[in-house]
Structures are given as C-alpha cells and as structure tokens.
Protein backbone atom coordinates (compact mmCIF):
# COMPACT_ATOMS: atom_id res chain seq x y z
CA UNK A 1 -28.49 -23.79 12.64
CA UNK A 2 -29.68 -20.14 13.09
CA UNK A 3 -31.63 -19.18 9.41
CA UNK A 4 -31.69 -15.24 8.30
CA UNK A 5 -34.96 -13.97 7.63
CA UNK A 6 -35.96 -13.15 4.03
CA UNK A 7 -34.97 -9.64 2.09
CA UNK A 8 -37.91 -7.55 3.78
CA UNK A 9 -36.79 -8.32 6.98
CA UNK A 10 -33.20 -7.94 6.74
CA UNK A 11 -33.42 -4.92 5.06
CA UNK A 12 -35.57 -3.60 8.19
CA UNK A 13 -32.85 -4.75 10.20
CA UNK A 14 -30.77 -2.33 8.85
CA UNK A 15 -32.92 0.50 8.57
CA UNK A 16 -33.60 0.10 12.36
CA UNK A 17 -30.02 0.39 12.97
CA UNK A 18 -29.19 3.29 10.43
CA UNK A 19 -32.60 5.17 12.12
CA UNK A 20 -34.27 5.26 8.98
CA UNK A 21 -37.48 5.09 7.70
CA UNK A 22 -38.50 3.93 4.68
CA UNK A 23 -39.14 7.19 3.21
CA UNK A 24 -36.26 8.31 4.22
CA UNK A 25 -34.67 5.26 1.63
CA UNK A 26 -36.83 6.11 -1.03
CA UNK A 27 -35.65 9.45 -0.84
CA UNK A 28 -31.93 8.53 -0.21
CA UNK A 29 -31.82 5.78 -3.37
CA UNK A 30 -33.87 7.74 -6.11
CA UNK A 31 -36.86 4.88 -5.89
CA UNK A 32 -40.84 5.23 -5.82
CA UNK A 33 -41.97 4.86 -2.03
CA UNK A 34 -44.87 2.57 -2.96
CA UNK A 35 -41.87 0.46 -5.09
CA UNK A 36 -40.07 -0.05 -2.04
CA UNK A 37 -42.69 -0.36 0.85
CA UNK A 38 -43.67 -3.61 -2.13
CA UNK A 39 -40.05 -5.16 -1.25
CA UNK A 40 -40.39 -4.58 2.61
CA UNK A 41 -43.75 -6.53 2.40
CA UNK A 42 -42.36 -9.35 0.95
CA UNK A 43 -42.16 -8.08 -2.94
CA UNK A 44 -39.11 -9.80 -4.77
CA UNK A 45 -36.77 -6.69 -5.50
CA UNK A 46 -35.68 -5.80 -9.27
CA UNK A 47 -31.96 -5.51 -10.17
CA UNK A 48 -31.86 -1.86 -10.70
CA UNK A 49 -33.90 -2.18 -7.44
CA UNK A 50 -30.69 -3.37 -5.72
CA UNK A 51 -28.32 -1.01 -7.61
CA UNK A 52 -30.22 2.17 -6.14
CA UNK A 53 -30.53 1.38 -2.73
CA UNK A 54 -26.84 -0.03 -1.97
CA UNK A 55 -25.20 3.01 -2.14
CA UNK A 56 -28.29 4.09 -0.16
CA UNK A 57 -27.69 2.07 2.86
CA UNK A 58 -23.75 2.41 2.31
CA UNK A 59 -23.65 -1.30 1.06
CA UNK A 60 -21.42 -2.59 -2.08
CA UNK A 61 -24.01 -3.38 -4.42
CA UNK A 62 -22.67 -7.21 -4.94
CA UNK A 63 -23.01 -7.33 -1.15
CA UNK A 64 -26.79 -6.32 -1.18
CA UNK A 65 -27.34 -8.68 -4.28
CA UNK A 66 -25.92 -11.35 -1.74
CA UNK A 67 -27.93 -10.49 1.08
CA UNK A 68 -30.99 -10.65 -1.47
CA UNK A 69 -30.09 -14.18 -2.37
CA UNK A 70 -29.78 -13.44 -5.84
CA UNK A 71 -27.19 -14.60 -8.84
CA UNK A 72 -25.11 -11.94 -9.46
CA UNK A 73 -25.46 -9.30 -12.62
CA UNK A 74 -22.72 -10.08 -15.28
CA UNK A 75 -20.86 -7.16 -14.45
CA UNK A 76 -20.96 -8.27 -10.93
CA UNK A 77 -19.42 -11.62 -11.12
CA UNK A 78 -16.01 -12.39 -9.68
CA UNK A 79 -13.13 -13.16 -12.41
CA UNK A 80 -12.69 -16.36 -11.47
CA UNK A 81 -9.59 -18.50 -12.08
CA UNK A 82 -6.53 -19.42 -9.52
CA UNK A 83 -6.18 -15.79 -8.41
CA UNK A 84 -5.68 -15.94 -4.48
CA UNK A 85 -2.13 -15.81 -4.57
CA UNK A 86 -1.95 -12.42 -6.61
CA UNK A 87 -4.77 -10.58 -4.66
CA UNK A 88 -3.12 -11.74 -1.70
CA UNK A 89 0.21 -10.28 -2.91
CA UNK A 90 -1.67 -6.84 -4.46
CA UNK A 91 -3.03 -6.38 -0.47
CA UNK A 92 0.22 -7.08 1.13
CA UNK A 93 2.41 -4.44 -0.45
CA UNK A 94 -0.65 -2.12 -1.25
CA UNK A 95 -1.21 -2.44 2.88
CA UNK A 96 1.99 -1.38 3.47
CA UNK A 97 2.24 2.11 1.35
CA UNK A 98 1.40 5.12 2.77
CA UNK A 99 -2.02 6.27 2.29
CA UNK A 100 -1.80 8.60 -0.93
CA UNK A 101 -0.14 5.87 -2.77
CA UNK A 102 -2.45 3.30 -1.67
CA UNK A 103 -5.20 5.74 -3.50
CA UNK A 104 -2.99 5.72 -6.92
CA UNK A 105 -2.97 2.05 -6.21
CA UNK A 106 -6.61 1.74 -5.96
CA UNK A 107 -7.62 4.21 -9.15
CA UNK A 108 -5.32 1.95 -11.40
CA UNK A 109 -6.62 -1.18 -10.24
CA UNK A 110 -10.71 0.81 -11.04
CA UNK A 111 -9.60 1.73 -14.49
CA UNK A 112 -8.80 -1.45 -15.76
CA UNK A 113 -11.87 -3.39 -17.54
CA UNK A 114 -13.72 -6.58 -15.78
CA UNK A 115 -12.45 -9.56 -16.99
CA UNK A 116 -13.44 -13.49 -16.60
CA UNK A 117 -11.18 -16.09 -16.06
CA UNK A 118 -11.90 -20.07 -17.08
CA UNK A 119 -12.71 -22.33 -13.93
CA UNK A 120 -14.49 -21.30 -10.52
CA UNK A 121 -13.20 -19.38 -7.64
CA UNK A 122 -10.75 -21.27 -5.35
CA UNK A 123 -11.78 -23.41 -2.76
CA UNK A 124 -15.74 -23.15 -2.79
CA UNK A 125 -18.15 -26.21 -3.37
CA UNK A 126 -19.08 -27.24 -6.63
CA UNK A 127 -22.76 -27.15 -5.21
CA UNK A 128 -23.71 -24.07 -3.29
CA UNK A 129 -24.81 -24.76 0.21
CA UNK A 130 -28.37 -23.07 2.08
CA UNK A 131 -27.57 -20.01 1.46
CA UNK A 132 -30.12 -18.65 4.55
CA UNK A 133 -27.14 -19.09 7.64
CA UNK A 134 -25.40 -16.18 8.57
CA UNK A 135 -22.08 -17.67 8.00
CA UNK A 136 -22.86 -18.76 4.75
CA UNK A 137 -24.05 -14.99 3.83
CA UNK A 138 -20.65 -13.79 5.06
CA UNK A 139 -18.84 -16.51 2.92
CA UNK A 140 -21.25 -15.46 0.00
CA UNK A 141 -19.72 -12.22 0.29
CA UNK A 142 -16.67 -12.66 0.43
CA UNK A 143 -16.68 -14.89 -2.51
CA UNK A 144 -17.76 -11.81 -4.26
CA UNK A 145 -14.38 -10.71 -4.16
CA UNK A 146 -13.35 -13.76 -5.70
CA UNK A 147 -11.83 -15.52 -2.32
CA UNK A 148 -12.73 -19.22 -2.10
CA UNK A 149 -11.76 -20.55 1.65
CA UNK A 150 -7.90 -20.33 1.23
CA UNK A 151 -7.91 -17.08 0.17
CA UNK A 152 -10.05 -16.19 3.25
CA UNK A 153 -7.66 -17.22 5.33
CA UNK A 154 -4.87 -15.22 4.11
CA UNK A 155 -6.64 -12.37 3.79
CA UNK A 156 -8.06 -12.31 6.91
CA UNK A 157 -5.00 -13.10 8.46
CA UNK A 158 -3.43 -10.13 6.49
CA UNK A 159 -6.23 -7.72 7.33
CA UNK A 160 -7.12 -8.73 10.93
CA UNK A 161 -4.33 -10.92 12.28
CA UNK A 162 -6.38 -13.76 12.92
CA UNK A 163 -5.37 -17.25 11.69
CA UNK A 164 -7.37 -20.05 10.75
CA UNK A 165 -7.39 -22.79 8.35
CA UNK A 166 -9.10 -23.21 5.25
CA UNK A 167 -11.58 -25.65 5.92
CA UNK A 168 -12.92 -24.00 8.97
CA UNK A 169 -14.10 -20.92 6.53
CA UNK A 170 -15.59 -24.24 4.29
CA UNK A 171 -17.13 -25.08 7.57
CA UNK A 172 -18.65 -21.50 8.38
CA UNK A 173 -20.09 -21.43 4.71
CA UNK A 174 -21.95 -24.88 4.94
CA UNK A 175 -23.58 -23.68 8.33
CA UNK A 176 -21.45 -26.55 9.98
CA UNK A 177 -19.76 -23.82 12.27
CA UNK A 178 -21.55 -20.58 13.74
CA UNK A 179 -19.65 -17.47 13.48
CA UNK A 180 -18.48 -16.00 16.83
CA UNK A 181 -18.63 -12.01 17.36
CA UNK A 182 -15.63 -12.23 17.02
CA UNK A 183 -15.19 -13.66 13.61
CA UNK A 184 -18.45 -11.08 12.51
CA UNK A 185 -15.84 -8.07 13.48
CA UNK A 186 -13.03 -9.48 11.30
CA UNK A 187 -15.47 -10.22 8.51
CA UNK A 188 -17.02 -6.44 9.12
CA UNK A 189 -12.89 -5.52 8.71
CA UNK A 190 -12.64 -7.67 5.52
CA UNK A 191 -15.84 -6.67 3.23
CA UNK A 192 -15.03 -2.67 4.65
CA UNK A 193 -18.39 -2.88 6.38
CA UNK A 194 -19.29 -1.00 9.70
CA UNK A 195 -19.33 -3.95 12.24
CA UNK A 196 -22.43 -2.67 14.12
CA UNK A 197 -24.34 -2.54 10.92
CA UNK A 198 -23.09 -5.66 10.21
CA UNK A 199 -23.97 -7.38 13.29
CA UNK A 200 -27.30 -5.88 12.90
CA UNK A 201 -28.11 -7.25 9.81
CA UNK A 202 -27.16 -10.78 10.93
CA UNK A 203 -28.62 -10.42 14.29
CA UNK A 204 -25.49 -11.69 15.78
CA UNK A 205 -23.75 -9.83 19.00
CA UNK A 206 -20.56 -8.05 18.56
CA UNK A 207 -17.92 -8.71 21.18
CA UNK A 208 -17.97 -6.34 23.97
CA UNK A 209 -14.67 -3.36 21.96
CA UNK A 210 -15.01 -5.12 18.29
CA UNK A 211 -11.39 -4.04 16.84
CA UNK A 212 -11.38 -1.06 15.10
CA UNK A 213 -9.79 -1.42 11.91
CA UNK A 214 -6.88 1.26 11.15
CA UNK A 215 -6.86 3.49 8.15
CA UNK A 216 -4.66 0.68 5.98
CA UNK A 217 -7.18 -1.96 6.52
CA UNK A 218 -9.68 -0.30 5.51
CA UNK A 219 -8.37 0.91 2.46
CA UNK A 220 -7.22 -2.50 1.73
CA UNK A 221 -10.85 -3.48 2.32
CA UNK A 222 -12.20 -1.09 -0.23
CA UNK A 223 -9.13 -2.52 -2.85
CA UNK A 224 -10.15 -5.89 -2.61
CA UNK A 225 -13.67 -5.36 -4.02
CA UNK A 226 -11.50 -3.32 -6.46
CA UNK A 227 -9.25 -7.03 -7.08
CA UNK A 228 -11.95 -9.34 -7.58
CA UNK A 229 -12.97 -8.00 -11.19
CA UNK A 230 -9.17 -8.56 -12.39
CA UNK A 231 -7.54 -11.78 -14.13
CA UNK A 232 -4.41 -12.95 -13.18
CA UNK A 233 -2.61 -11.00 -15.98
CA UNK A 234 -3.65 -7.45 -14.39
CA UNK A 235 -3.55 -8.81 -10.22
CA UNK A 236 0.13 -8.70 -11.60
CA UNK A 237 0.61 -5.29 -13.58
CA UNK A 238 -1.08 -3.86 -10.11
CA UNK A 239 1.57 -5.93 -8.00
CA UNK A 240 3.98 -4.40 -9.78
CA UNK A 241 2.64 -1.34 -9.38
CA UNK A 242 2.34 -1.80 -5.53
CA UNK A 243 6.10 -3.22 -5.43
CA UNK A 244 7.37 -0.14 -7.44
CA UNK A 245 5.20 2.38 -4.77
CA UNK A 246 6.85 1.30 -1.97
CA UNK A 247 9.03 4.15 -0.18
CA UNK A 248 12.32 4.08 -1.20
C-alpha cells in the first residue's frame, strides 16, 4: 500500500503545482513567513493555522484539516445521523435547475445553522483505518460531507456517472483497493477540487483527458459541502425548496 507523506510534504506538493513559493503563501493566507516555513519543516500546524491557508491554496478548510490528519474543529464536524438519502435527493433536483436557482438553492441551504445529529455517519467503520493511503484521504474527505460508503456511491454516480458498490468505497478507505486515475478525477468532480491539483497532492497520475466536470456538477459539488452541516429536518425544507425551483 502506497503511504502519503506527512503535512510538510504534501503541502509542497501543492505549492509545486500551484507555482508558489512559500512566501508567496504567507502572503496569500495572512500568516508570519517564519510560522509557516516551521510547518514545511516538519512543525505540527495550529488550527487557525489551517483556517488561513485553505482559502489560500483554494482548499475547503475541512479538506486541509483532513489532509493534515487532524480531528476536525466543532464547527467542522459533519451532522451525522441517517442523512444519505436526503442529500442525495437535495443534489438530484438541485442538479437539475438552472444555474441561478441552483445559487438561491445554495444561499438557503448556507444560512441555516450547523446542526448535530445522534449516531455516526452512514456506512464508515466504527474504528478509523491508517489514515496515511491516498484512498483513505479521499474517503476522509468525503466523509466530511457527511457520506459514509453508500452515500458515495450515489453521489458519485449522480455527479460523475460512474457506478460502484458500497463496499468497494469501504475497500478504497481501508487501503484494501488503490484508487485508479480514474476514480481520483471523479473524486476531484465530487469534493469540487481541480483534478490536477488533486492528483498532485496524492502523487497519483490522472488519466490521459480526466472528464471535465460541467457547470451543474460543480455547483452541486460546492452544495454538498453546503449539505453536510444540515440534520435531516432541514436536508428536507431544502428538498422542498429544490422540488418547488424546478421550471415549471
């Protein structure tokens, strides 16, 4: 099983492939040069740390937690609860309005407050796995918008047409199964993430014309990290909401 480097390194990785130097970060994120050449030699980074420099390298800011290896801040943390079916139902009529609804769609689903539901996220082990594969990263992340392995299926297949059964996401997460460049496109098309940077950060090859995804997708993308902070109660006021959008 292929292991991921450690913070420093990955976060290298992607400054290589944005063409940035690390002053160029400090700048770009608000931080103290000498705070952040610490992290790239091996320094443990700070939470508000993380916060400034995800926007910074045009990360989500649970994602860069993730790629840290770190628990998640409060106000990061999925809702929990049995909530694939209604974020699977919120993408597939919010996927199919036309673009300035899908933005109504998405600034009603950001004004409602972060809840926490009782019981874990869907599908994912009761123990976490190594968290240092690249597929188990990915998984990581996309647990972060509260999808166990179910969910991942149907949301992948929603989002990139490609379908797969549960277990072989559970397998991907454990390090069992490697993901192909294939797979590391749809997951770039899923967590709304460029899939060269993506790629890069793994240090995984992209298939030779990764998918683009089109301007739906993406939005949908950017919804879903919008989806995971809701309970069940509000996935449904915004399905409702995304049923009564639809053109007439």
């Amino acid at each position: 099983m292929t292991e991921l480097p450690g913070f420093a390194a990955l976060t290298a990785r992607l400054l290589d492939h944005q063409g940035l130097e690390p002053a160029d970060l400090a700048r770009r994120a608000d931080v103290a040069e000498a705070e952040l050449a610490a992290v790239l030699d091996g320094a443990a980074p700070g939470e508000a740390l993380l916060r400034r420099l995800a926007p910074a390298l045009g990360l989500d800011t649970a994602d860069l937690f993730e790629i840290a290896a770190l628990p998640l801040p409060e106000d990061l943390v999925p809702a929990g609860g049995m909530a694939t079916t209604s974020i699977v139902a919120v993408l597939r009529f919010g996927k199919a309005l036309p673009a300035d609804r899908r933005a109504e769609l998405r600034s009603l689903v950001e004004s409602l407050p972060h809840v926490r539901q009782p019981g874990r996220i869907e599908g994912l082990p009761v123990s976490a796995p190594d968290p240092r594969s690249p597929g188990n990263l990915l998984m990581r992340m996309v647990a972060a918008r509260n999808l166990g392995w179910t969910g991942t299926g149907k949301v992948f297949r929603l989002l990139t047409g490609r379908s797969w059964m549960a277990d072989a996401y559970g397998r991907i997460a454990t390090g069992e199964t490697s993901p192909t460049p294939d797979l590391v496109a749809d997951f770039a098309v899923v967590l709304g993430l460029p899939a060269d940077g993506l790629a890069a950060l793994l240090g995984m090859p992209l298939p030779p014309d990764p998918p683009r995804p089109d301007e739906a997708a993406a939005d949908s993308a950017l919804l879903l990290r919008g989806l995971r902070r809701l309970g069940v109660g509000q996935l449904r006021e915004a399905e409702d909401l995304a049923r009564a959008l639809q053109p007439a």
